[in-house]
Protein backbone atom coordinates (compact mmCIF):
# COMPACT_ATOMS: atom_id res chain seq x y z
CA UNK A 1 0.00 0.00 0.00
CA UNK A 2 1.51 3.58 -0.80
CA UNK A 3 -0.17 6.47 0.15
CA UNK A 4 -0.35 9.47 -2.57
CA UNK A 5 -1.23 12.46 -0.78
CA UNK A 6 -1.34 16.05 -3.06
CA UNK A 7 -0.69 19.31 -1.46
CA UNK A 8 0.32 18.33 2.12
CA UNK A 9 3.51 20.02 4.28
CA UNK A 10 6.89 18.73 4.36
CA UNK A 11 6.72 18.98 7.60
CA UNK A 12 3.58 16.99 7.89
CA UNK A 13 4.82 14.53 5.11
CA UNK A 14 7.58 13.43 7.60
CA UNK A 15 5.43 12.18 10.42
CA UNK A 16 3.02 9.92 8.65
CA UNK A 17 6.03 7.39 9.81
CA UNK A 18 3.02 6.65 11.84
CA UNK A 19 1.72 4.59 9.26
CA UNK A 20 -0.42 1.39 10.14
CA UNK A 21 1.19 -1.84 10.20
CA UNK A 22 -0.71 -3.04 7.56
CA UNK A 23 0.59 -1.55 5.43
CA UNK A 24 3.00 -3.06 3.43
CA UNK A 25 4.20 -2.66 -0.20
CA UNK A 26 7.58 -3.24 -0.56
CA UNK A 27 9.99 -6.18 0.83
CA UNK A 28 12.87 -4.44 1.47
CA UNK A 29 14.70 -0.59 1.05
CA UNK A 30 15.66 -1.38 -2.60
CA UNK A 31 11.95 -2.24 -3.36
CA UNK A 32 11.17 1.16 -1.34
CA UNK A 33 13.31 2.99 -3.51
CA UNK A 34 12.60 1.43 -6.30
CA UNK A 35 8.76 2.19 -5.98
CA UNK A 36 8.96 5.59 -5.43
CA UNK A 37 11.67 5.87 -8.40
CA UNK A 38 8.64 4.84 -10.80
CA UNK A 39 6.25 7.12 -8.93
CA UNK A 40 8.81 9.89 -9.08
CA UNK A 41 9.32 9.73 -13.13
CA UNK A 42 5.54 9.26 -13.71
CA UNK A 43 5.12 12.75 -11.59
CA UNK A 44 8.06 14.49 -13.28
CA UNK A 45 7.92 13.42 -16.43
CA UNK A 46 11.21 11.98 -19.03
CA UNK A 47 13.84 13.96 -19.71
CA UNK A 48 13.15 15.92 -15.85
CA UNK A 49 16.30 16.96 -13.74
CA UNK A 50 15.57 16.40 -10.24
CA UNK A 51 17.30 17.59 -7.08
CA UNK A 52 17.25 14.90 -4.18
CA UNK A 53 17.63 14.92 -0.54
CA UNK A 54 17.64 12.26 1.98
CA UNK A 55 17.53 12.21 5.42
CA UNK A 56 18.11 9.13 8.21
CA UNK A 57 15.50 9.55 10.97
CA UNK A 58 15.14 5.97 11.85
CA UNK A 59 17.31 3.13 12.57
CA UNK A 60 18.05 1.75 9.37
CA UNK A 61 22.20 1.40 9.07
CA UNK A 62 24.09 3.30 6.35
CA UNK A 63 24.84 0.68 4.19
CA UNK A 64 20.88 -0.23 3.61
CA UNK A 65 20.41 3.15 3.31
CA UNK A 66 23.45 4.01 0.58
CA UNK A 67 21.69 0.84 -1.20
CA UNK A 68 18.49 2.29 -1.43
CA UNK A 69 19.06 5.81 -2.84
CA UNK A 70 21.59 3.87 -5.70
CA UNK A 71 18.31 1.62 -6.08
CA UNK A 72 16.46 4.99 -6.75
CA UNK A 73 18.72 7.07 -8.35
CA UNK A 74 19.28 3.95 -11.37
CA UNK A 75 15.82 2.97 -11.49
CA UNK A 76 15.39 7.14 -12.21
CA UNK A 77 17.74 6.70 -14.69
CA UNK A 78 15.91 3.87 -16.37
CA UNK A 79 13.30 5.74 -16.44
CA UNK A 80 14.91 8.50 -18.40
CA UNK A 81 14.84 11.24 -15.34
CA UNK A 82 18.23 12.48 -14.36
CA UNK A 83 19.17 13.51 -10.64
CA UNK A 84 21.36 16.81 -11.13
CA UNK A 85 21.84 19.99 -8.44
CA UNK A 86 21.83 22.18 -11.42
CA UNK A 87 19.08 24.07 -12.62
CA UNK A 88 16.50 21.32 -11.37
CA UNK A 89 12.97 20.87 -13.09
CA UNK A 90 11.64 18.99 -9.98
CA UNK A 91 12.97 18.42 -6.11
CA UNK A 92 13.02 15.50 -3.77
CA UNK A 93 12.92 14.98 -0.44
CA UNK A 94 13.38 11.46 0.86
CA UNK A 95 13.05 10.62 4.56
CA UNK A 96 13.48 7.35 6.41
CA UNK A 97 11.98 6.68 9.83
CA UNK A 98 9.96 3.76 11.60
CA UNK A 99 7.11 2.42 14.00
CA UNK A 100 7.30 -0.38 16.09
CA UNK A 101 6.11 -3.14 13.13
CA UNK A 102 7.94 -1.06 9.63
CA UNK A 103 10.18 0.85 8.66
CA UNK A 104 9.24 3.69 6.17
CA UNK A 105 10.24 5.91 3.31
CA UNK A 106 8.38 9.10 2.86
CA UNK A 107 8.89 11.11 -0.54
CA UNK A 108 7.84 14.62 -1.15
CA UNK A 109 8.43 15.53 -4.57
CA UNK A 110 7.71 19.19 -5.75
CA UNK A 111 7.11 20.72 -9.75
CA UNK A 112 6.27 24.08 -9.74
CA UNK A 113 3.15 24.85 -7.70
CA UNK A 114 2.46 20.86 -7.77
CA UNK A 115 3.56 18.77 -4.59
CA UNK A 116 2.95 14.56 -3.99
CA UNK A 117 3.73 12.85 -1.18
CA UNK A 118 3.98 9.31 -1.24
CA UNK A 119 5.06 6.60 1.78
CA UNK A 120 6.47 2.97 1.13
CA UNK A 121 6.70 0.43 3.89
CA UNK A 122 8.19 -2.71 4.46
CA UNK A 123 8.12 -5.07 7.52
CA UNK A 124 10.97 -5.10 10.44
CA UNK A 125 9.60 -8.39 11.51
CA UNK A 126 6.53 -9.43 13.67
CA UNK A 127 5.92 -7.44 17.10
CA UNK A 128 6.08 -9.82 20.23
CA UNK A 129 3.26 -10.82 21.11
CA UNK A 130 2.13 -10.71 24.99
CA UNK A 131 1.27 -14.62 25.74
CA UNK A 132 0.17 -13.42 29.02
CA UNK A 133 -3.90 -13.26 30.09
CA UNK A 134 -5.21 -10.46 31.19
CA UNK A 135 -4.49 -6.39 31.28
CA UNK A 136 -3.77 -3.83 34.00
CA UNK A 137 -2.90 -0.03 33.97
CA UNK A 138 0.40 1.06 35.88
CA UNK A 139 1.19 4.96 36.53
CA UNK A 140 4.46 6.70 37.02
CA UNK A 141 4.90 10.11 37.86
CA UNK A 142 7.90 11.79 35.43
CA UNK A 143 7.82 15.58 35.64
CA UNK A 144 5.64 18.07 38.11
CA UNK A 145 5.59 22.13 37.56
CA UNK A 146 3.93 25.00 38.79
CA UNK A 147 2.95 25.90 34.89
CA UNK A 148 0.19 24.23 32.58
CA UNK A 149 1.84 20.91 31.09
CA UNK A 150 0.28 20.58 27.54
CA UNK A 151 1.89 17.43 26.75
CA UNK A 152 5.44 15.05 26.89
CA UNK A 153 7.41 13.56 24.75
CA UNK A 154 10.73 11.01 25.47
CA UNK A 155 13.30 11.80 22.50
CA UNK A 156 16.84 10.19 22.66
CA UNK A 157 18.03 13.62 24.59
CA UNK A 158 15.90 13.24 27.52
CA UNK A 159 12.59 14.50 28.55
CA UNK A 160 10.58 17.21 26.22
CA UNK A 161 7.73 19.19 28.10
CA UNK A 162 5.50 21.55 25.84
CA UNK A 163 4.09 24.21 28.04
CA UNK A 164 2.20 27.30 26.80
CA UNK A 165 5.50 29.29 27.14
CA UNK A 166 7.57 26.91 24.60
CA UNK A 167 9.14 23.43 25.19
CA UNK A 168 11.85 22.75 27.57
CA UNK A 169 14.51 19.83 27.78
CA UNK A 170 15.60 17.20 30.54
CA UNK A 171 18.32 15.07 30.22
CA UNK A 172 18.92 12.64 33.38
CA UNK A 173 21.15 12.54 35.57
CA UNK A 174 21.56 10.47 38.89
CA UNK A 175 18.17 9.62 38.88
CA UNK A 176 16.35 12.55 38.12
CA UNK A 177 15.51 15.61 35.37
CA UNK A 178 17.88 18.26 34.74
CA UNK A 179 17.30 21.36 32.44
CA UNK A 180 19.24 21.16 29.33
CA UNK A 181 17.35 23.96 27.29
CA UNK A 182 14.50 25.86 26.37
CA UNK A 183 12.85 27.44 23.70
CA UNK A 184 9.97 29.98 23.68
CA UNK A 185 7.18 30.35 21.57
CA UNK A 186 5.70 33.85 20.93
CA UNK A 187 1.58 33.25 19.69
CA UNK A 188 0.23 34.97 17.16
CA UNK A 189 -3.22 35.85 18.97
CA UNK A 190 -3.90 35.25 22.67
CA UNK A 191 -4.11 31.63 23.66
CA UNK A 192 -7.79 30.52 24.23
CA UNK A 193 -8.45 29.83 27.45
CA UNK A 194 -8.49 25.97 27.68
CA UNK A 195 -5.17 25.33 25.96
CA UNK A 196 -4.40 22.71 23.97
CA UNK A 197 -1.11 21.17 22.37
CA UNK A 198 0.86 18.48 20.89
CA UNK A 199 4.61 16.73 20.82
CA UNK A 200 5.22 14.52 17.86
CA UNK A 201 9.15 13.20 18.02
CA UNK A 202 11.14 11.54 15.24
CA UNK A 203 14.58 10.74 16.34
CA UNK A 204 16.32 14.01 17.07
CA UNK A 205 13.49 15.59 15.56
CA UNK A 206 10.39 17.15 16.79
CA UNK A 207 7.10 19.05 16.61
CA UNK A 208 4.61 20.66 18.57
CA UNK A 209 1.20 21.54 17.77
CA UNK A 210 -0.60 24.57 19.18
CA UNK A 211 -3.70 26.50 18.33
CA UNK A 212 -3.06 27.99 14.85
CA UNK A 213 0.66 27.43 15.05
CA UNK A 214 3.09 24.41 14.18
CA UNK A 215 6.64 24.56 15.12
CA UNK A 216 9.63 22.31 14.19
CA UNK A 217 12.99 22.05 16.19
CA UNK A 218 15.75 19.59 17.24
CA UNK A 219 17.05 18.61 20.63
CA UNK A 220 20.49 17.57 19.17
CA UNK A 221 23.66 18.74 19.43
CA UNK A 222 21.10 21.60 21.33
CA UNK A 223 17.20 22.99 21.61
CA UNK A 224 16.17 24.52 18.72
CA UNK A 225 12.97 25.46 17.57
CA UNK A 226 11.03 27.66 14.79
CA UNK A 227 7.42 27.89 14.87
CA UNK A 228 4.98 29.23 12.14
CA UNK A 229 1.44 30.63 12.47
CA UNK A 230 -0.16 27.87 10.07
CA UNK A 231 -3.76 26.33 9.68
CA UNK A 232 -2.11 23.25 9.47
CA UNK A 233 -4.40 19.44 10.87
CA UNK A 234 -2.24 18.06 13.94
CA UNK A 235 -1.53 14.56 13.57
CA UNK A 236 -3.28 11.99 15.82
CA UNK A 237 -2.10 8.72 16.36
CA UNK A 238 -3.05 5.97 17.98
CA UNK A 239 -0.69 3.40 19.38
CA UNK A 240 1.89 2.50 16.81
CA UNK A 241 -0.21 2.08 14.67
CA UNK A 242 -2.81 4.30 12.77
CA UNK A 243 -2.40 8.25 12.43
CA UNK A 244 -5.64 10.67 11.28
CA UNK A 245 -4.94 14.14 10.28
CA UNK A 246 -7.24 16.31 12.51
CA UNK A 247 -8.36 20.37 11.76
CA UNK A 248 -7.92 21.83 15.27
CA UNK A 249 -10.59 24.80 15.75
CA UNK A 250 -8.10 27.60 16.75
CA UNK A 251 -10.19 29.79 19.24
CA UNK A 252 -11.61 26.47 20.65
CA UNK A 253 -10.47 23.10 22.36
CA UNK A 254 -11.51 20.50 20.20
CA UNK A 255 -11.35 19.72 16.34
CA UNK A 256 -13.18 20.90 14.07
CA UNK A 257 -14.31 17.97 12.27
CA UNK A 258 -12.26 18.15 9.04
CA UNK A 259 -10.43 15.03 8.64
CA UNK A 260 -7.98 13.50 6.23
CA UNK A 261 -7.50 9.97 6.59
CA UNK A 262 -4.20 7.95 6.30
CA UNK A 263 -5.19 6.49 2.66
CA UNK A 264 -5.51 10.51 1.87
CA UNK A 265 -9.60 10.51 2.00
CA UNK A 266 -11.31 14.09 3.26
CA UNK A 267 -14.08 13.90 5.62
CA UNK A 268 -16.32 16.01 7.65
CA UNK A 269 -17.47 14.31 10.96
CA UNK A 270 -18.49 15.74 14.78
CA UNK A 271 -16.54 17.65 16.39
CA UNK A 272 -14.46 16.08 19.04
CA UNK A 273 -11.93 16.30 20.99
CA UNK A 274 -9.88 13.56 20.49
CA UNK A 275 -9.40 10.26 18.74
CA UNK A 276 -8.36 6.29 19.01
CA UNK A 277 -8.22 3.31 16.57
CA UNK A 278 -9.65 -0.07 17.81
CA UNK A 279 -9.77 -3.37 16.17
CA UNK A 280 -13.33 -5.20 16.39
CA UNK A 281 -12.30 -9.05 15.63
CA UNK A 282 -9.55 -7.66 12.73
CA UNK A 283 -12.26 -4.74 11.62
CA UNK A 284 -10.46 -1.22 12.12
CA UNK A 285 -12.85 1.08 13.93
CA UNK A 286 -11.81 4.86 15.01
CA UNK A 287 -13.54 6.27 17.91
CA UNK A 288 -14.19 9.73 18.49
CA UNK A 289 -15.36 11.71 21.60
CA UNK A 290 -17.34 14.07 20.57
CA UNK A 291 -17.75 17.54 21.77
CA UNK A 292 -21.53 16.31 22.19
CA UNK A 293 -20.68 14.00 25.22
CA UNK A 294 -21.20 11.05 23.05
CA UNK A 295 -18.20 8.41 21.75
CA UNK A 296 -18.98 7.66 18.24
CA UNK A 297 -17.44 4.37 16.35
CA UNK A 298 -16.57 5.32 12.79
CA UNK A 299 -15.59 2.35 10.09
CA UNK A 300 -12.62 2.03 7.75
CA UNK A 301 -14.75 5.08 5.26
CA UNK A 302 -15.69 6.78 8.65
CA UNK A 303 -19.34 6.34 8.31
CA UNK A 304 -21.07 5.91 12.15
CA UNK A 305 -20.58 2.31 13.06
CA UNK A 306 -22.31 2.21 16.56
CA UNK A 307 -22.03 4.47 19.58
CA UNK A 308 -19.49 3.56 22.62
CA UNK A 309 -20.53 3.54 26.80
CA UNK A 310 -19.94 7.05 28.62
CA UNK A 311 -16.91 7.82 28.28
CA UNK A 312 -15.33 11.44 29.02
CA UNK A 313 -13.45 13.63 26.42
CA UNK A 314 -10.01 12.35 26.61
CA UNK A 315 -9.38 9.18 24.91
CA UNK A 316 -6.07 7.30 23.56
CA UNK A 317 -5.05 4.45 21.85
CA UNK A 318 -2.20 1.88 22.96
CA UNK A 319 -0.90 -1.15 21.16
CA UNK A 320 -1.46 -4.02 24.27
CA UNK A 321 -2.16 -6.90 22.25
CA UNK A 322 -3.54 -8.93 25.45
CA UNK A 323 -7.21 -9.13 26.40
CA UNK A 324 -8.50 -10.02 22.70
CA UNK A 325 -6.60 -6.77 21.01
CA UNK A 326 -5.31 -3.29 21.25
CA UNK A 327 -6.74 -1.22 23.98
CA UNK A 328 -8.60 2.13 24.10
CA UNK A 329 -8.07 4.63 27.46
CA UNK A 330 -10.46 6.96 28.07
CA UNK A 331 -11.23 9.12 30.98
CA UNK A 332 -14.60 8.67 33.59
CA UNK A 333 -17.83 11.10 32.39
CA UNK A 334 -17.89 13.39 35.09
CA UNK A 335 -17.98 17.31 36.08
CA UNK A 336 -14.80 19.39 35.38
CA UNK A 337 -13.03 20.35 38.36
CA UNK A 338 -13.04 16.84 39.65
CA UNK A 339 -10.14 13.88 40.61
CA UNK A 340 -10.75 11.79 37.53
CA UNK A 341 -10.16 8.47 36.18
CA UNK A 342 -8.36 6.34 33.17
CA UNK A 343 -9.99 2.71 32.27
CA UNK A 344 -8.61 0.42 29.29
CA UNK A 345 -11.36 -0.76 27.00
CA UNK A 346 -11.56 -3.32 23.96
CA UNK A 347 -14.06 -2.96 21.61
CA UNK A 348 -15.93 -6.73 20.11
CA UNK A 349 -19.13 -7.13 18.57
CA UNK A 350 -19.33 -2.85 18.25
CA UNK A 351 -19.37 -3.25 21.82
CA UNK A 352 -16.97 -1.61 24.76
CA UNK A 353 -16.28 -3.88 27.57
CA UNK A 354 -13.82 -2.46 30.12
CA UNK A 355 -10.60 -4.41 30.48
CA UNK A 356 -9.17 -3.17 33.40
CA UNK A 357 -10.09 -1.53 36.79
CA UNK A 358 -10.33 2.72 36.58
CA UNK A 359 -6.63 4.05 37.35
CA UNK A 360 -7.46 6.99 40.05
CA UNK A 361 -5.33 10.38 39.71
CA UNK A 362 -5.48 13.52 42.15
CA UNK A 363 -7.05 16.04 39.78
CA UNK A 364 -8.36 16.05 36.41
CA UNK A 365 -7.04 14.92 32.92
CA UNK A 366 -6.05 17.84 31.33
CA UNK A 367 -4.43 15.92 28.67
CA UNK A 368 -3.63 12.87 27.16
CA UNK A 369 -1.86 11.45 24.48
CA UNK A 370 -0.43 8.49 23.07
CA UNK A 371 3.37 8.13 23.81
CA UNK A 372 4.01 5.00 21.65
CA UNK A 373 3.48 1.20 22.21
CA UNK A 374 1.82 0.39 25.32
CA UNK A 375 1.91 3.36 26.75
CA UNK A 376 0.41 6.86 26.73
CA UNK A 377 1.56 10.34 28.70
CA UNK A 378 -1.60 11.83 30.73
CA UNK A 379 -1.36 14.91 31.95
CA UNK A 380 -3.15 16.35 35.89
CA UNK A 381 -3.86 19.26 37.57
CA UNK A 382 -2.87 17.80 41.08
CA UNK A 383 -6.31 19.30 43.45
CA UNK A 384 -3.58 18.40 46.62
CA UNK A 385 -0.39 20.44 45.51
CA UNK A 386 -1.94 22.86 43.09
CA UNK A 387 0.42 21.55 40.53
CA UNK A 388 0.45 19.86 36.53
CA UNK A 389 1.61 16.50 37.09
CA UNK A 390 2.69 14.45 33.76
CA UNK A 391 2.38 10.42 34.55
CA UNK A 392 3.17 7.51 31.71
CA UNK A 393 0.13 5.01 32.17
CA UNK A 394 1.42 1.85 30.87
CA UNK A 395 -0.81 -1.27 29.35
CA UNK A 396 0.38 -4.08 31.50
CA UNK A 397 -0.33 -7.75 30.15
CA UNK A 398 -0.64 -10.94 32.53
CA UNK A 399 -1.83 -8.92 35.61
């Protein structure tokens, strides 16, 4: 499966490493490279020069790498398109990254005013699977402040906390958080009131989401960051597994209900105010809580496929593959103001049965996100201390 996206942002291009595990449509890098080689001289056309770029986010080693962009740059060549740094007709940006089950190669090729993007997968080998019965949810506290916590991220550096000031850096040392750096972001407009953002991390690489702004920065060799004011849809994920491109409504809390799904399809559902992906006996099903009060099941096309229990407004998605599946979190219906809850769900038969006990916290959710594999970073405003508290809940098989 390659997905052929027109008109989207480099620097959205480069996260849809995100891409679900099923997909799958080449067997190795060369096959990668050579895919997107054919895809390349269809776009440009024969007799095109074309600048190319690549860039290592991922694992891969060099020499798989080096293989792949001769794969691309001959197969090109076969096609009768030329790669040349002088006066190019077309350019190329190539970028290499991974999720838990692939690795990927992302292409954004640009002619003029016309830009494709197009992803190719291929397998790292099967996840482990948990042989263990059962599910439980384990909490640990990582970082505490006196400021709003918007969300967390764990990039090779350390510890990345996006507040409404900027992001700041942690790198450990004997046990516990040191600063390391800090950069500021300067908004546009006034924030709304019930703030909103989001940390997406690629290797070195990272970006944060915020109401009508997306910046990109690097916490290696040190903390950089540049942020734009941009209209741009934040990308959700859920698990390891499945992304959805989201419009966040600016002035609000929630998203709009403009949607692009991973296969590149447009939609217009709800507003909600956040998003998971469930399987239902090997059907995909997203789930969105709406800003209604109600969690909606959507199908593969996103057309309503049942509605879920009361849930509250914060849900995630985590890639446990114990209790019959992946697992959905999602907070406890209640007032705001209130200590709140987390609870693990799996969805069978259109149908949410809870998995786990509720996971209590001193405060309410103000936040949470997936933060890859089992796990997901939920954010509290701590009633005892006053303070925002950022815990990793973790999906715990065999409990």
């Amino acid at each position: 499966m390659i997905a052929a996206v027109k008109g989207w942002p480099a620097a959205l291009a480069v996260l849809l490493f995100f891409l679900p595990r099923c997909a799958r449509s080449a067997d190795d890098p060369a096959g990668a490279a050579r895919e997107l080689a054919r895809r390349t001289a269809a776009f440009v056309g024969r007799g095109a020069l074309v600048a190319v770029t690549w860039r290592n986010l991922g694992s891969l080693d060099s020499t798989a790498a080096a293989r792949a962009r001769t794969e691309f740059e001959t197969a090109l060549a076969e096609s009768g398109v030329h790669v040349s740094e002088i006066a190019p007709t077309a350019e190329v940006q190539i970028t290499l990254s991974e999720n838990q089950f692939q690795y990927l190669m992302a292409e954004e090729s640009r002619k003029g005013d016309e830009r494709q993007v197009w992803i190719v997968s291929w397998k790292r080998g099967a996840p482990p699977v948990a042989a263990a019965q059962g599910v439980a949810l384990e909490k640990k506290l990582i970082w505490e402040q006196d400021e709003a916590i918007l969300d967390v991220a764990f990039p090779p550096a350390g510890l990345l906390v996006l507040s409404p000031a900027g992001v700041a850096l942690y790198a450990e040392a004997n046990g516990k958080w040191q600063p390391s750096g800090s950069a500021r972001v300067t908004p546009a407009a006034p924030w709304p009131r019930d703030l909103r953002g989001l940390l997406r991390t690629a290797g070195k690489t990272f970006q944060a989401f915020l109401p009508g702004m997306v910046c990109s920065g690097a916490t290696e060799p040190a903390l950089s960051m540049e942020c734009l004011v941009a209209d741009e849809p934040w990308v959700l994920e859920s698990g390891s597994q499945a992304i959805l491109l989201g419009n966040f409504a600016a002035e609000r809390n929630y998203f709009d209900g403009r949607i692009t799904t991973q296969s590149g399809v447009r939609r217009t559902v709800p507003a909600f105010f956040s998003a998971a992906e469930i399987e239902d006996q090997g059907r995909p099903l997203w789930v969105l809580a709406q800003v209604d009060g109600r969690s909606q099941m959507f199908d593969a096309a996103f057309q309503p496929a049942g509605a879920v229990g009361q849930w509250g407004s914060e849900i995630a998605g985590a890639d446990a593959r114990c209790a019959g599946g992946g697992q959905i979190l999602a907070t406890r219906p209640g007032g705001r103001g209130e200590p709140d809850s987390l609870q693990a769900f799996a969805v069978v038969n259109q149908t949410a049965a809870a998995t786990t006990a509720a996971l209590d916290f001193p405060g309410p959710l103000t936040a949470l996100w997936p933060s890859g594999g089992n796990s997901v970073a939920a954010v509290v405003h701590d009633l005892r201390t006053g303070k925002y508290a950022a815990y990793l809940v973790s999906l715990v098989c065999g409990k």
